[in-house]
C-alpha atoms as a PDB file:
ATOM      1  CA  UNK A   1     -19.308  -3.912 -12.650  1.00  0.00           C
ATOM      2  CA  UNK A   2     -20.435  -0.035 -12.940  1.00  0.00           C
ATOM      3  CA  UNK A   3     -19.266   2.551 -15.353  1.00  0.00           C
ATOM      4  CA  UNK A   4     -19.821   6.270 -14.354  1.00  0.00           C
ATOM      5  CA  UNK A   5     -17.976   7.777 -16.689  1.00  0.00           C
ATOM      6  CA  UNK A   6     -16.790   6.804 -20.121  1.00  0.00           C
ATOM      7  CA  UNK A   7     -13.662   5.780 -20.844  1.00  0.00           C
ATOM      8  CA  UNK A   8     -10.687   5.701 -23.031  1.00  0.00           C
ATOM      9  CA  UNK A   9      -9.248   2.356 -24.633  1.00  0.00           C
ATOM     10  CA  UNK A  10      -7.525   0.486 -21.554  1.00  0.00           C
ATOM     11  CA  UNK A  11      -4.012  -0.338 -22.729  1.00  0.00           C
ATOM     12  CA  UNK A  12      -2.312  -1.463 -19.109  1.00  0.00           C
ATOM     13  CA  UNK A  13      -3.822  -2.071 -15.342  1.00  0.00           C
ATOM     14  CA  UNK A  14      -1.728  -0.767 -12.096  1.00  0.00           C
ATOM     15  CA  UNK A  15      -2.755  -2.082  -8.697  1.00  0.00           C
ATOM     16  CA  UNK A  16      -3.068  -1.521  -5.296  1.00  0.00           C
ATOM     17  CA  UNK A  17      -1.970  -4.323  -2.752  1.00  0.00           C
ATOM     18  CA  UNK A  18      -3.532  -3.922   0.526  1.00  0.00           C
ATOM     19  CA  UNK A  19      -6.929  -4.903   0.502  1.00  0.00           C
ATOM     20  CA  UNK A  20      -7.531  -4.781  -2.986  1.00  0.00           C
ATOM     21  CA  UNK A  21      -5.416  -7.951  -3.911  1.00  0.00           C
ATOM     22  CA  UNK A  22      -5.797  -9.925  -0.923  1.00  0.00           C
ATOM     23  CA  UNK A  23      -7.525  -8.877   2.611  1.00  0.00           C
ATOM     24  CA  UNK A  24      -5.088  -6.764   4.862  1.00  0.00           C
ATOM     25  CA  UNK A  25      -7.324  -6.233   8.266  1.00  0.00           C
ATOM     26  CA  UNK A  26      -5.424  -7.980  10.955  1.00  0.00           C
ATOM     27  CA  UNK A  27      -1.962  -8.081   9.241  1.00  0.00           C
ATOM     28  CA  UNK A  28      -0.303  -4.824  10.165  1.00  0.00           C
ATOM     29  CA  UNK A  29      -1.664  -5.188  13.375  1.00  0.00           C
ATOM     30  CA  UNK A  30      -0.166  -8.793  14.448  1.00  0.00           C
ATOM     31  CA  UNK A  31       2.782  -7.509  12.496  1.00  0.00           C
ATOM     32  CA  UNK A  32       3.250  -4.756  15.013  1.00  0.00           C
ATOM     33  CA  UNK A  33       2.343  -7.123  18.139  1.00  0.00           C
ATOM     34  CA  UNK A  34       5.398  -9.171  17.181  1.00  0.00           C
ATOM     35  CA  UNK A  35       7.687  -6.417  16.663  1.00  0.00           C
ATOM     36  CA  UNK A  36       6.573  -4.724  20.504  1.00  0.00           C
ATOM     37  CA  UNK A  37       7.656  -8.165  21.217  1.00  0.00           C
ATOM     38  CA  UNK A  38      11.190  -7.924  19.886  1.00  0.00           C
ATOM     39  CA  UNK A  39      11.480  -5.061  21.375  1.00  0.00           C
ATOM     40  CA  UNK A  40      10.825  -6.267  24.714  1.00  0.00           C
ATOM     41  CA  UNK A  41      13.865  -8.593  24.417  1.00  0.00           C
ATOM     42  CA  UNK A  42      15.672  -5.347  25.017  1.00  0.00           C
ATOM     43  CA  UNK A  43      16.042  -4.332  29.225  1.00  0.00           C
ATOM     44  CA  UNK A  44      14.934  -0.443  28.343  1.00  0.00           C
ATOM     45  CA  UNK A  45      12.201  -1.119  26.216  1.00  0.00           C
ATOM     46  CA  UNK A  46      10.499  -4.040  28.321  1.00  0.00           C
ATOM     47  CA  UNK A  47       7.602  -2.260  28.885  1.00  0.00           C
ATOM     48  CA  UNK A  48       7.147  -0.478  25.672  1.00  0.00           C
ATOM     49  CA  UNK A  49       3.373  -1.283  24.728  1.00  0.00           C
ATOM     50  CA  UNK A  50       1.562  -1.018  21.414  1.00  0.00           C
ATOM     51  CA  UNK A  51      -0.222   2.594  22.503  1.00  0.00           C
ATOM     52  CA  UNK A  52       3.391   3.782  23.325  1.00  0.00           C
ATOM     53  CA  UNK A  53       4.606   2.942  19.653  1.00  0.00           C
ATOM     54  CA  UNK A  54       1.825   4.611  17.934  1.00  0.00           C
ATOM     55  CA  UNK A  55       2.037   7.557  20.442  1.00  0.00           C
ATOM     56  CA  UNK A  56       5.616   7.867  19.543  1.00  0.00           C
ATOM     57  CA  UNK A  57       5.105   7.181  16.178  1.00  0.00           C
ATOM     58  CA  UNK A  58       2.735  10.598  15.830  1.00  0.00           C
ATOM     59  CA  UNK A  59       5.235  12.524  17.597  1.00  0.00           C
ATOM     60  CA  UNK A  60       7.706  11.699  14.833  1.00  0.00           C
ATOM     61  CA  UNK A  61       5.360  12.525  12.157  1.00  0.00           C
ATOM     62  CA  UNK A  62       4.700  15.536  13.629  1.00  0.00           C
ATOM     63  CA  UNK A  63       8.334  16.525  13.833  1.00  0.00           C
ATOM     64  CA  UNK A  64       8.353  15.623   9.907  1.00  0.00           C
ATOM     65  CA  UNK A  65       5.007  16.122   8.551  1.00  0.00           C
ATOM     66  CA  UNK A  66       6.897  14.144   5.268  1.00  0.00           C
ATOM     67  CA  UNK A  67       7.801  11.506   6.721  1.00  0.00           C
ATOM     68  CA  UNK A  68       4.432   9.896   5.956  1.00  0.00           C
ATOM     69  CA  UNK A  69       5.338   8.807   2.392  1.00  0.00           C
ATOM     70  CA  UNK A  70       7.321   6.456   3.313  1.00  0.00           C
ATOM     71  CA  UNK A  71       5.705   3.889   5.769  1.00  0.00           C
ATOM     72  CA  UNK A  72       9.177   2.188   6.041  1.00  0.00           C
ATOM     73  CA  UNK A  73      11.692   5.038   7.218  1.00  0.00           C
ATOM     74  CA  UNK A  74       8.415   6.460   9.208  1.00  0.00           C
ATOM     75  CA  UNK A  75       8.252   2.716  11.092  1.00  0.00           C
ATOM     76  CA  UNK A  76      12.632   2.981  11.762  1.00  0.00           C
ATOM     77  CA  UNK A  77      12.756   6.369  13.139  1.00  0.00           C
ATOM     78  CA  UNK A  78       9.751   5.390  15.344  1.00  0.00           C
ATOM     79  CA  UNK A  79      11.723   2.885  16.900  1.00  0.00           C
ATOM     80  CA  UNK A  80      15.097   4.840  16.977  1.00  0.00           C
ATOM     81  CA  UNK A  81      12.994   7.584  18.555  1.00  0.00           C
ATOM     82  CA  UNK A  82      12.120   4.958  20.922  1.00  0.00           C
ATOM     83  CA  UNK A  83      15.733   3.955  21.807  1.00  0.00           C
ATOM     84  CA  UNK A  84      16.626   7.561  22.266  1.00  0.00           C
ATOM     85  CA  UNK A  85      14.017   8.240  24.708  1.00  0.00           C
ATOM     86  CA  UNK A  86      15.277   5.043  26.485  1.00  0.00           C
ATOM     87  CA  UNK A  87      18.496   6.334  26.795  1.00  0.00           C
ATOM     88  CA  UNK A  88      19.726   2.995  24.709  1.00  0.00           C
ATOM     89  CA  UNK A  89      23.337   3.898  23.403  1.00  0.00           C
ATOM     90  CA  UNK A  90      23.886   4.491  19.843  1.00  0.00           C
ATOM     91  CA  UNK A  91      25.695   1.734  19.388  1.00  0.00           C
ATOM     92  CA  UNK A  92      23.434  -0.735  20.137  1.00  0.00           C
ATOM     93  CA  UNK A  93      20.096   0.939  18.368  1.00  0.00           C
ATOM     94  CA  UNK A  94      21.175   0.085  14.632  1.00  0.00           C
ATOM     95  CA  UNK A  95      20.968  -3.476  15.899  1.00  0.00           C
ATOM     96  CA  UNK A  96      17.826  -3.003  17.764  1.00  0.00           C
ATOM     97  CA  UNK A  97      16.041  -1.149  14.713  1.00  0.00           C
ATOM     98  CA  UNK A  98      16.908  -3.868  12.300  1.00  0.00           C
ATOM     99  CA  UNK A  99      16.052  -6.469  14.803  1.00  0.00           C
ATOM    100  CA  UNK A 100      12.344  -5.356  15.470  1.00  0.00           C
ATOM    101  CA  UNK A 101      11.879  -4.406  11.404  1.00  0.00           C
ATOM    102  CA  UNK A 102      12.657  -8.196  10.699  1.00  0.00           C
ATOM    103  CA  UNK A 103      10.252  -9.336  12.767  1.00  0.00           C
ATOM    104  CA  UNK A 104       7.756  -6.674  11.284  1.00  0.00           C
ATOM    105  CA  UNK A 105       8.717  -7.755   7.984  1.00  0.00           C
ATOM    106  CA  UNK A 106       8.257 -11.192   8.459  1.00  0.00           C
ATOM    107  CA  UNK A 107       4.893 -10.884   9.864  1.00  0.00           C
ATOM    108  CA  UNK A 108       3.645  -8.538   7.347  1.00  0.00           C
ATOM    109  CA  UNK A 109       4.135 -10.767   4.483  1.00  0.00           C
ATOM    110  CA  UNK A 110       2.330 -13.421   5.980  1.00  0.00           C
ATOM    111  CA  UNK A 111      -0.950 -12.823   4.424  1.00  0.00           C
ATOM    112  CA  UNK A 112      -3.211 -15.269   2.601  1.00  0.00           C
ATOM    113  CA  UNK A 113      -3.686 -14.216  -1.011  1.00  0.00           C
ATOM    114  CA  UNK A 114      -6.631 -15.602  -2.699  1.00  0.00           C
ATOM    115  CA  UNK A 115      -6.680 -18.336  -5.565  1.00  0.00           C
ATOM    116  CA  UNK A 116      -9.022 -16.012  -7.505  1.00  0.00           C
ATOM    117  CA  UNK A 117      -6.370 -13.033  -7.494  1.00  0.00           C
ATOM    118  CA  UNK A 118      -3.522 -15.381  -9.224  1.00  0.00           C
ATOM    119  CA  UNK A 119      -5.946 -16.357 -11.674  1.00  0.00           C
ATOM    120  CA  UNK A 120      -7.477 -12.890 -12.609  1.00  0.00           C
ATOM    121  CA  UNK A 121      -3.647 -11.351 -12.191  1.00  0.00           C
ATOM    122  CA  UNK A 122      -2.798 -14.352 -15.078  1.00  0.00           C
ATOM    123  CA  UNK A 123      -5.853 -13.636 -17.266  1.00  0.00           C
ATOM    124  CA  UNK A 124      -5.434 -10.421 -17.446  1.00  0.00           C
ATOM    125  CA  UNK A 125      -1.566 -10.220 -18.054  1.00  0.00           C
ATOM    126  CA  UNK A 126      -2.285 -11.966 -21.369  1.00  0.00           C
ATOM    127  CA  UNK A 127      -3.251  -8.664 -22.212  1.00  0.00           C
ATOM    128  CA  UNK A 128      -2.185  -6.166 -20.549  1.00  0.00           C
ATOM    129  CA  UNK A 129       0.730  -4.887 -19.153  1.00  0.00           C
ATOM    130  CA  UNK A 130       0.527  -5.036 -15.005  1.00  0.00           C
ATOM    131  CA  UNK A 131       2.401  -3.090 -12.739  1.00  0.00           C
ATOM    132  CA  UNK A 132       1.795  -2.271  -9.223  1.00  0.00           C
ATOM    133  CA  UNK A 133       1.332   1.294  -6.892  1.00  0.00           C
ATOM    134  CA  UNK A 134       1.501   0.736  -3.168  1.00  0.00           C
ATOM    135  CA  UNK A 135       1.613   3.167  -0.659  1.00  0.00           C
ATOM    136  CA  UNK A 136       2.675   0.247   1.944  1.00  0.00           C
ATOM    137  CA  UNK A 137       5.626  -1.706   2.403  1.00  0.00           C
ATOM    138  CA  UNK A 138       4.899  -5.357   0.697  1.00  0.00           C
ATOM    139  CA  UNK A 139       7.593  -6.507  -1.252  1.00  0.00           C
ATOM    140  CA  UNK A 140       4.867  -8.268  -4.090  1.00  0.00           C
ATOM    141  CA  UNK A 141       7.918 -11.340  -4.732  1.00  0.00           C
ATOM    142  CA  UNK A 142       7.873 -12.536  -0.786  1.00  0.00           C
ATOM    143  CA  UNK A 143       3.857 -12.925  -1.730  1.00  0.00           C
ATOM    144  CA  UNK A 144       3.903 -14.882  -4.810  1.00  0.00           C
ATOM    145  CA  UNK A 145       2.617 -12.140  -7.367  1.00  0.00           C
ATOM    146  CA  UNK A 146       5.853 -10.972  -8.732  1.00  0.00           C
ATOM    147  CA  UNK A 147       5.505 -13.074 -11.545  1.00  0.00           C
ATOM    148  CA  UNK A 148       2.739 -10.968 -13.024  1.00  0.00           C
ATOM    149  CA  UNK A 149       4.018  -7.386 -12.972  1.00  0.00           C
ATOM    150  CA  UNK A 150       6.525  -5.384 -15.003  1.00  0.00           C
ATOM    151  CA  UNK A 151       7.647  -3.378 -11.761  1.00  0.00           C
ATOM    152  CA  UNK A 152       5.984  -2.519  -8.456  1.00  0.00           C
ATOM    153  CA  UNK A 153       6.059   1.363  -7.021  1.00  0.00           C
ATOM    154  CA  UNK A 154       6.241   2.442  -3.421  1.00  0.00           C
ATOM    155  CA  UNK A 155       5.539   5.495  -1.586  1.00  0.00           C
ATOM    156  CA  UNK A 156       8.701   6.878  -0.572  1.00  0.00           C
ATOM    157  CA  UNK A 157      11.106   5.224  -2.740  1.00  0.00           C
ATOM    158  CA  UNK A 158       9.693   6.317  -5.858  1.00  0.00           C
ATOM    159  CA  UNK A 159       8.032   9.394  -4.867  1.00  0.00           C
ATOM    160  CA  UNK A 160       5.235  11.001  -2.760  1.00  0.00           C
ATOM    161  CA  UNK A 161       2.758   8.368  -2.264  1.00  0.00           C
ATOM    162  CA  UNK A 162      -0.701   8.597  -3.471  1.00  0.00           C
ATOM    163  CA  UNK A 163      -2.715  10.876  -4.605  1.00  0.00           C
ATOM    164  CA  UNK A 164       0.390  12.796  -5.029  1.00  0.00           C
ATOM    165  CA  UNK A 165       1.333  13.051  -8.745  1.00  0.00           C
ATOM    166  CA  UNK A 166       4.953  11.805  -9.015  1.00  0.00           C
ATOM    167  CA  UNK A 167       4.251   7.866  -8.423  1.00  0.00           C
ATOM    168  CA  UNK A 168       1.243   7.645 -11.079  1.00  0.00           C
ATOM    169  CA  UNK A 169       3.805   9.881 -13.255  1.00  0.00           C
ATOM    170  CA  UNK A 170       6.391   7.377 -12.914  1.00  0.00           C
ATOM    171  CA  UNK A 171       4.089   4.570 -13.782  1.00  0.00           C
ATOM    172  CA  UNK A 172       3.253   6.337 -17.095  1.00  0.00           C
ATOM    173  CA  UNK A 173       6.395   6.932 -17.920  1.00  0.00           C
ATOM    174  CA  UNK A 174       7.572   3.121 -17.474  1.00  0.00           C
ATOM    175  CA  UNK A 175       4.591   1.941 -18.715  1.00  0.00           C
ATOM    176  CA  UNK A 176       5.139   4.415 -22.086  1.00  0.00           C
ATOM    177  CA  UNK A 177       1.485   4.825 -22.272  1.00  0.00           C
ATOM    178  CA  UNK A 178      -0.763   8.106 -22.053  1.00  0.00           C
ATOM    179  CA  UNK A 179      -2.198   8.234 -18.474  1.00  0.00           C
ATOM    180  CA  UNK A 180      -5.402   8.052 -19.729  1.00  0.00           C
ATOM    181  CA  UNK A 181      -4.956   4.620 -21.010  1.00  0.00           C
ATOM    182  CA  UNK A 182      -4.117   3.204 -17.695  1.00  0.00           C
ATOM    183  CA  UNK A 183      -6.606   1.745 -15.824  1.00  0.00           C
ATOM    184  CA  UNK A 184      -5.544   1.940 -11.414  1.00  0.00           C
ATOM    185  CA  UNK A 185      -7.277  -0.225  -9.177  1.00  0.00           C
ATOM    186  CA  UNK A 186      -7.606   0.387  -5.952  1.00  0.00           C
ATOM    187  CA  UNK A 187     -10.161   0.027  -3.037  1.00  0.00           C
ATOM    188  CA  UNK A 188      -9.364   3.398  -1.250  1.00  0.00           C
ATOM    189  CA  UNK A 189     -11.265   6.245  -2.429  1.00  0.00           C
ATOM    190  CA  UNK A 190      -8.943   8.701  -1.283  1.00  0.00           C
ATOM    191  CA  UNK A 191      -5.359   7.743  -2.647  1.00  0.00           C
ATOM    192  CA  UNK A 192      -6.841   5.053  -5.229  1.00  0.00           C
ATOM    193  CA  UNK A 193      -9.920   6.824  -6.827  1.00  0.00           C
ATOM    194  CA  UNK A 194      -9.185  10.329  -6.336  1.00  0.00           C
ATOM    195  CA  UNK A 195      -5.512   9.950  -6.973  1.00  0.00           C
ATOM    196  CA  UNK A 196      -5.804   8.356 -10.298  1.00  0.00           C
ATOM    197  CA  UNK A 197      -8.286  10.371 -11.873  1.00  0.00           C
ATOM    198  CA  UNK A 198      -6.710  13.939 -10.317  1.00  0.00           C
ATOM    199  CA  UNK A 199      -3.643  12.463 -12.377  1.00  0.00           C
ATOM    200  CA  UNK A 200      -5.320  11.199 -15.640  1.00  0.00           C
ATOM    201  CA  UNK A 201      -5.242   7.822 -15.343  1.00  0.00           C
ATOM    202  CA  UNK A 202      -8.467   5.220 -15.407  1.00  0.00           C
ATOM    203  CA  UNK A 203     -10.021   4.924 -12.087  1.00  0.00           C
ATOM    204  CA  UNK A 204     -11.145   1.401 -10.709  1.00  0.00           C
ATOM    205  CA  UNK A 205     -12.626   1.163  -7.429  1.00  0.00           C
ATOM    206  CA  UNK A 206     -13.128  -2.035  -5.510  1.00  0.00           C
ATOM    207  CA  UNK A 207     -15.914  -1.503  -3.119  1.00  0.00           C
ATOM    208  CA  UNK A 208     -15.301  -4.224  -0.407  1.00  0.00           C
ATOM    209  CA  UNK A 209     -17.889  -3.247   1.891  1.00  0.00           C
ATOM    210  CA  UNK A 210     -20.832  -2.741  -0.885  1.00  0.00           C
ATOM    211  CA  UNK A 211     -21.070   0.943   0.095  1.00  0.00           C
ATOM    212  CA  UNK A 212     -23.276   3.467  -1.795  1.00  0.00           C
ATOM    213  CA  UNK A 213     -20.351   5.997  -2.957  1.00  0.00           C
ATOM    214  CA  UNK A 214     -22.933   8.843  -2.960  1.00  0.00           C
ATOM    215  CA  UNK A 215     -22.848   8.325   1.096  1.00  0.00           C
ATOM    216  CA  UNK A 216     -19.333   8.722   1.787  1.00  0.00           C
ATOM    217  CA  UNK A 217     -18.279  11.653   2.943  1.00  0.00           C
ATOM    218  CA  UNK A 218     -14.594  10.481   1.759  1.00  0.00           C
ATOM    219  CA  UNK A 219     -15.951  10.551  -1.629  1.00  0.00           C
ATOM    220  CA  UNK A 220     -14.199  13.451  -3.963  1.00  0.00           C
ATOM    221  CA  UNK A 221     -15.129  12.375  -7.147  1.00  0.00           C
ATOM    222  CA  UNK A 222     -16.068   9.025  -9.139  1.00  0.00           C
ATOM    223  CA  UNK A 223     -14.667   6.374 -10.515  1.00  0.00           C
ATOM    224  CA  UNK A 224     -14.572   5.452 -13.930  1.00  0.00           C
ATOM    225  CA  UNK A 225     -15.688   1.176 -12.702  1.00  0.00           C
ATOM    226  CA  UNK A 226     -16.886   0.144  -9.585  1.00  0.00           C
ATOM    227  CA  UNK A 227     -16.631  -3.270  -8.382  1.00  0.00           C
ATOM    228  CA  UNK A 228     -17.232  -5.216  -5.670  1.00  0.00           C
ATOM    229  CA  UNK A 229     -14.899  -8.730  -5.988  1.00  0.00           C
ATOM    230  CA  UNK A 230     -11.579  -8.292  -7.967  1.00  0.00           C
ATOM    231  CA  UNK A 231     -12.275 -11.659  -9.949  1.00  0.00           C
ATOM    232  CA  UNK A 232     -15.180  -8.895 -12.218  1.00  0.00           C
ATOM    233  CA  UNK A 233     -12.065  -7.581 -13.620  1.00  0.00           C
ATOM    234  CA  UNK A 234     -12.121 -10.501 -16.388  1.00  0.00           C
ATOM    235  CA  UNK A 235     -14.845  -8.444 -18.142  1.00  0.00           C
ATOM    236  CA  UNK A 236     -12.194  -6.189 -19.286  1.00  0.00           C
ATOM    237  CA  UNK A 237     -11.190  -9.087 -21.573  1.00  0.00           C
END
């Protein structure tokens, strides 16, 4: 554990999901391969590959540059963009979209979360409170961690996703704490590091690859702690 800055009397911990609680690499991906493959099972969209999806899926951001905040409506109209194109009719899409986002839901909570996560996450709920900021689309009770937080926060649903200001805001506010007694965690320098301390809060980073920060050129300022395996967390104790 690092400190680069001093800090202020840690009163409650918010978290990241994706590969700061448990490893995320291959799950979106095999997530997606299975919901191409859904897809399939309709005539039109047969030969709909991966590369078409994503294609498809940065033509409808750039129709709606907003749409970005919310990974879940961004992944439907994707796919109803899809059936359009296909010349599917509208009464059969709603069935198709929910279809192919079960699949992609099913898959995408299939990941393996670590041993050493459920027993830092129970250590350290002892004494603080624990809530969660995601900018993804993992509901944290179909993984087992629900248990441990007073409420979990999504891009989207509960406001521009980080960095922007209105999810760490809300977190504040239902945590009833001053942001700068909330300590985030996240391994993302970008949304996790630079979103938390832009907006007051504590800023954890979990360095997963053991990178110098002073390299990166994704680097905007530092965090408060740097770590490189969650379970170093218990020092806060």
């Amino acid at each position: 554990m690092h400190f680069y800055r001093s800090i202020n009397s840690i009163k409650a911990i918010t978290f990241d999901l994706d590969d700061t609680l448990y490893d995320n690499s291959t799950i979106v991906e095999k997530s997606e391969q299975e919901m191409i493959k859904t897809l399939h099972i309709c005539p039109q969209l047969q030969d709909v590959t991966l590369a078409d999806f994503h294609f498809e899926k940065n033509a409808v951001l750039l129709a709606n540059p907003k749409i970005y905040h919310d990974v879940i409506i961004w992944r439907i109209e994707t796919i109803k963009s899809l059936c359009i194109k296909a010349k599917i009719a509208t009464d059969k899409i709603a069935q198709i979209v929910d279809d192919a986002m079960t699949t992609f839901n099913f898959w995408r909570h299939t990941m393996h979360v670590p041993q050493y996560t459920h027993t830092l996450l129970a250590l350290l709920a002892t004494k603080f409170p624990l809530a969660v900021i995601t900018n993804g689309n993992v509901d944290i009770n179909k993984i087992g961690l629900g248990d441990y937080f007073q409420f979990s926060l999504r891009g989207g649903a509960n406001g521009r996703s980080k960095p922007f200001p209105e999810i760490f805001n809300l977190a504040a506010d239902k945590l009833a704490l001053p942001v700068g007694n909330i300590l985030h965690v996240g391994d993302n320098l970008m949304t996790d590091v630079n979103g938390a301390i832009n907006n007051g809060f504590l800023g954890c980073w979990l360095n997963i690859f053991d990178q110098d920060i002073l390299q990166l050129p994704d680097a905007r300022c530092l965090p408060h702690i740097e770590i490189t395996q969650l379970p170093e967390l218990e020092n806060l104790i």
